[in-house]
Structure formats: C-alpha cells, structure tokens
Protein backbone atom coordinates (compact mmCIF):
# COMPACT_ATOMS: atom_id res chain seq x y z
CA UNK A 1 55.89 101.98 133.24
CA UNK A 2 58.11 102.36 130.47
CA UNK A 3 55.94 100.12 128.24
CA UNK A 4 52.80 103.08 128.82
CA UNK A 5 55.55 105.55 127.34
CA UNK A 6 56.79 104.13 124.44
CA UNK A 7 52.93 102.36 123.45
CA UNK A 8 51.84 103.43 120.26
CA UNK A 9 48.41 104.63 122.25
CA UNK A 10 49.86 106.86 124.16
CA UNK A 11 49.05 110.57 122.81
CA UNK A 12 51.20 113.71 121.69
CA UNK A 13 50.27 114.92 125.24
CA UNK A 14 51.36 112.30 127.61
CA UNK A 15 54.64 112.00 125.48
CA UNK A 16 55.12 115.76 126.05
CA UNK A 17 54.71 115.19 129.29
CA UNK A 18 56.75 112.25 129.69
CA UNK A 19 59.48 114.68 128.11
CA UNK A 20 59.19 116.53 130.97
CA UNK A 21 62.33 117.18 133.03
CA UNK A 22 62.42 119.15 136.25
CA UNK A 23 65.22 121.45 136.63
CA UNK A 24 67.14 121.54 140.41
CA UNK A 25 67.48 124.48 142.61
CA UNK A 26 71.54 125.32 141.12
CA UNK A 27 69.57 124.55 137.42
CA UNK A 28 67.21 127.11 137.82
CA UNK A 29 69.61 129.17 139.80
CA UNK A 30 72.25 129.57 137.15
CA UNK A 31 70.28 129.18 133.73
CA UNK A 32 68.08 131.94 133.20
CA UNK A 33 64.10 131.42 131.91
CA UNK A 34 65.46 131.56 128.18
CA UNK A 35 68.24 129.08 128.35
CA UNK A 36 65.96 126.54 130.45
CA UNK A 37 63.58 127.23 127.20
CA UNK A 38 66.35 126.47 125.09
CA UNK A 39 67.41 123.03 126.87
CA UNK A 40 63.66 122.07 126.96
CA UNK A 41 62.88 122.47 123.27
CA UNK A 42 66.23 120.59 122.40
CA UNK A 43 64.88 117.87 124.80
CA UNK A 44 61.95 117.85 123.62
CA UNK A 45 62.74 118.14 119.96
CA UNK A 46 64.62 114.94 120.18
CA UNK A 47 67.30 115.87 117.38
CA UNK A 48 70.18 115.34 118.85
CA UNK A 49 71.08 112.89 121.98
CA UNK A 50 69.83 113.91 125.42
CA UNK A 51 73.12 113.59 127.20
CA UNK A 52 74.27 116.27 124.94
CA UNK A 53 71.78 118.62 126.25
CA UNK A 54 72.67 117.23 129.75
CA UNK A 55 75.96 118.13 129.80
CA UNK A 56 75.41 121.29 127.85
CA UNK A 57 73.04 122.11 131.10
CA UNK A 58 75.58 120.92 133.47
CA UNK A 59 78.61 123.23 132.22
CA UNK A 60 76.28 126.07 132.50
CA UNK A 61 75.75 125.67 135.64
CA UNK A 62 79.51 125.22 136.68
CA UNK A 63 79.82 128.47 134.92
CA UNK A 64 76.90 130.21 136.53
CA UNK A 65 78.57 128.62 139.84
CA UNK A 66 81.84 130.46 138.87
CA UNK A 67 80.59 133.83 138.10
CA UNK A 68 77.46 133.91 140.32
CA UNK A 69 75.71 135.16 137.77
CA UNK A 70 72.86 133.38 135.59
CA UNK A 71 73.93 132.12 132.04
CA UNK A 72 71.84 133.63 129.10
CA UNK A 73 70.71 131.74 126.05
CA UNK A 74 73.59 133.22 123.86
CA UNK A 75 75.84 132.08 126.19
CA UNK A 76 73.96 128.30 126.82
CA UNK A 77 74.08 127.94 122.89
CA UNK A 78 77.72 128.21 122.68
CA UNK A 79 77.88 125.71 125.36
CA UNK A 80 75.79 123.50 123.53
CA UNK A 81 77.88 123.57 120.59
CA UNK A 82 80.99 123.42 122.07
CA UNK A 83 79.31 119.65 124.10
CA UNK A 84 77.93 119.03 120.75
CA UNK A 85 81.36 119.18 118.75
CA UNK A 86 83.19 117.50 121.57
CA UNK A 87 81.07 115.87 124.21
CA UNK A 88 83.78 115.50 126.26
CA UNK A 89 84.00 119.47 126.80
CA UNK A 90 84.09 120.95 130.03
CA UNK A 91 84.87 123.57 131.96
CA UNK A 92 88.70 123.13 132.55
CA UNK A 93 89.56 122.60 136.42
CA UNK A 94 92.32 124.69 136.21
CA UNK A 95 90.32 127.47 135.61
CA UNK A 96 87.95 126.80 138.27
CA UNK A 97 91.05 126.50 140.55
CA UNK A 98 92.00 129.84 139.03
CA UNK A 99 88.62 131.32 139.60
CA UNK A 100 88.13 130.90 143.31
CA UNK A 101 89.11 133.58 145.70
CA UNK A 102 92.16 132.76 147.71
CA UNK A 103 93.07 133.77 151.18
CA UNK A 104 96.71 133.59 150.49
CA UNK A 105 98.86 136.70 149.99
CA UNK A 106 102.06 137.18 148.28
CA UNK A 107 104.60 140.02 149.16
C-alpha cells in the first residue's frame, strides 16, 4: 500500500488525500476550526517534519485540557514555534500539577 502512495502515477489528488489525517474527539475538542486549518496546511505543505506538527497538536491539546477552553490559531502558532525551536517542548508537569483543582484545604 505504501508503494501506490509514493508511485510516481499517483495524482496531486490521491496524494492530498493520502495527506489526510483525522483529528480525535480531544483534537477537535480543544483546537478550534482555524488551528486544525493551520496543522493541516503545515501537514500538508510538507516544509517542515510531521512530528513537529504532531507534537505542536498534542501540547495544544494538553493546554485546551487544562483550561477547558479551545486553543485559537494565535495561540497553536506559538506552540508550533516553541516545538519547532525545541522539539522537546512541552507543557511542564509541574504546571499541570499546579493547574488541577485540589480538594485539600489549608488553615
């Protein structure tokens, strides 16, 4: 199957489509429409490695997780950047720790 993707027969369409990628239920959950757009051109586009975009995808959705609210394109670019400049980058646990309600009380 791989072969029929990378064959020199196969058109600009069936590429595309081979491009494809399907995002899961937290994806589309916690990216909005524009920063799905976003990771699909730079899939698509090829320019830089696809992990990158992978990862960018997968801290914004730990921080859409985090705030319960969706991440925008604005703020899924500066993710990408900060995967691109060091694609070790994530979200740091501490802060996720940090993050999370607690049910303890001091007094």
């Amino acid at each position: 199957m791989d072969k029929f993707y990378l064959s020199p027969n196969v058109s600009a369409s069936e590429r595309e489509l081979s491009a494809r990628r399907i995002f899961n239920e937290p994806e589309r959950r916690y990216l909005s429409l524009e920063a799905r757009s976003m990771a699909y051109g730079l899939l698509g586009s090829q320019s830089v490695p696809p992990d990158v975009t992978e990862s960018a995808v997968q801290q914004a959705v730990a921080l859409g997780s985090l705030s319960g609210e969706e991440v925008d394109a604005q703020t899924f670019e500066a993710l990408f950047h900060a995967v691109s400049l060091n694609p070790s980058f994530k979200i740091p646990v501490w802060f996720v720790s940090m993050a999370a309600p607690s049910d303890t009380w001091v007094c």
